[in-house]
Protein backbone atom coordinates (compact mmCIF):
# COMPACT_ATOMS: atom_id res chain seq x y z
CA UNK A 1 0.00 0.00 0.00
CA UNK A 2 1.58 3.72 -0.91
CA UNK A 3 1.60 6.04 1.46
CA UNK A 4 -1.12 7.97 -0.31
CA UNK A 5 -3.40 5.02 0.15
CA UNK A 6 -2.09 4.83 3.85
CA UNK A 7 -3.24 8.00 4.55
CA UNK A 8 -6.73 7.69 2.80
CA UNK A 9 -7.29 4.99 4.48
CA UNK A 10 -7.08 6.25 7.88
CA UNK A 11 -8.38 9.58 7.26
CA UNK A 12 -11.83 7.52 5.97
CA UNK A 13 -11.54 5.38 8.80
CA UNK A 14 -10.86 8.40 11.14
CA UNK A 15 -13.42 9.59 13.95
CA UNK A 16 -15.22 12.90 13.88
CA UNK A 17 -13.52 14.80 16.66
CA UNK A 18 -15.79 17.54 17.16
CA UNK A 19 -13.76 20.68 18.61
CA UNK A 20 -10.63 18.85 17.22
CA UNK A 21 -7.37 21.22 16.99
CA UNK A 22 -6.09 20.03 14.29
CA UNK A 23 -9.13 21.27 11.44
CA UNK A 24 -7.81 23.23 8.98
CA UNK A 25 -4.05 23.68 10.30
CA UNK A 26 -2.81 20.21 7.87
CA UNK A 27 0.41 22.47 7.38
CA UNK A 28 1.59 22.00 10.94
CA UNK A 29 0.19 18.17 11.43
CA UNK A 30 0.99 16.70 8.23
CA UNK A 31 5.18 15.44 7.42
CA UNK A 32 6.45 18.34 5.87
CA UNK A 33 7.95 19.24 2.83
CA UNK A 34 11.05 17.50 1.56
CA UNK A 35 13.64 19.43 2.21
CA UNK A 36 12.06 21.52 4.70
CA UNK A 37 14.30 23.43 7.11
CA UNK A 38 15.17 21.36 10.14
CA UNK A 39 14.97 24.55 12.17
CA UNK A 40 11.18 25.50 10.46
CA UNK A 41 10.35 22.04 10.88
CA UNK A 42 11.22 22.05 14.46
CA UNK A 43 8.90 24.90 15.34
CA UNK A 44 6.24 23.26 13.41
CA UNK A 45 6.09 20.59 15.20
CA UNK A 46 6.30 22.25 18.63
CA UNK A 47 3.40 24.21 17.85
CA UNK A 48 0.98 21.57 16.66
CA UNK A 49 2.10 19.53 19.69
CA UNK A 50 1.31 22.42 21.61
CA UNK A 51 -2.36 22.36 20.00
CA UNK A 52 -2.50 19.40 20.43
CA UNK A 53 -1.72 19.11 24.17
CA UNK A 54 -4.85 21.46 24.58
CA UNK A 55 -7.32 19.85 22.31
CA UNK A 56 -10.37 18.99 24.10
CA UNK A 57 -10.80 16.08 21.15
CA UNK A 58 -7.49 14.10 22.20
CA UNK A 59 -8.35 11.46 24.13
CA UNK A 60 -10.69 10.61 21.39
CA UNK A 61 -7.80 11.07 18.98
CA UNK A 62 -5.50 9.37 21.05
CA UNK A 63 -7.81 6.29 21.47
CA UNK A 64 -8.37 6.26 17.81
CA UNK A 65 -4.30 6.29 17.13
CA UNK A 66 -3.43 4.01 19.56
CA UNK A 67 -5.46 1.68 17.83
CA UNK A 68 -4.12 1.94 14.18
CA UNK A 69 -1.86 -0.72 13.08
CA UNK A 70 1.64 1.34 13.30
CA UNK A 71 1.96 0.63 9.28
CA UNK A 72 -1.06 2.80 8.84
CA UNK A 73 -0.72 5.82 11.19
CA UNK A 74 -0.75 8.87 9.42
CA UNK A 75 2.73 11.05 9.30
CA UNK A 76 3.25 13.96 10.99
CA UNK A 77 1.74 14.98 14.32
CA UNK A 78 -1.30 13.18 15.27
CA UNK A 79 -2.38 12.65 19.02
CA UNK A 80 0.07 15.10 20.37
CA UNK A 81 2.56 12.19 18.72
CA UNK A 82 5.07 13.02 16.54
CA UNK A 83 5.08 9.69 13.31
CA UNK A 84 7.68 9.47 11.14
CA UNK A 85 7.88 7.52 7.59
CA UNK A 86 11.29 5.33 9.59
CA UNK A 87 8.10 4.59 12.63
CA UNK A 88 6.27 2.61 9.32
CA UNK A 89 9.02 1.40 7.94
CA UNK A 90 9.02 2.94 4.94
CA UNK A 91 11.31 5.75 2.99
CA UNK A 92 10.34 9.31 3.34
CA UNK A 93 8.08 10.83 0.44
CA UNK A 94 10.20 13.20 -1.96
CA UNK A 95 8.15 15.56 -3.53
CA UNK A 96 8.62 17.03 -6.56
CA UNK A 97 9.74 20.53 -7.50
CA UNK A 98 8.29 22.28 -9.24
């Protein structure tokens, strides 16, 4: 399964979340960029996981996380956790320039 269909997958399979953080901020949860400044990248992360730590939705999240096979949690910052591509087992995603 791609990583594309990965994520899919568990965003269809994903719970509502109601009050959830996360909504329309995907450019602080989601991987990153390849290439992305490990300094920018840093401070993204600390501030989703800082949304995150206040979200009244993440138990709910968390629950819903914990209970994803590990192959098909999404990357990036989900449940106040931080996934990587190397957590799945897989290579990172290059994107291409444009």
């Amino acid at each position: 399964m791609s990583q594309l269909e990965s994520l899919l997958a568990a965003v269809g399979a994903a719970p509502a979340l109601p009050g959830a953080r996360c909504r329309h901020r995907h450019q602080l949860f989601d991987g990153g960029p390849a290439g992305e400044d490990d300094e920018i990248r840093a401070a993204r992360i600390r501030q989703a996981l800082g949304l995150c730590q206040r979200c009244p939705a993440l138990a709910d999240c968390r629950r819903w996380h914990d209970a994803l096979p590990v192959s098909r949690r999404p990357v990036g910052v989900v449940a106040g956790r931080v996934n990587t591509t190397a957590d799945r087992g897989q290579p990172p995603c290059q994107v291409a320039a444009s």
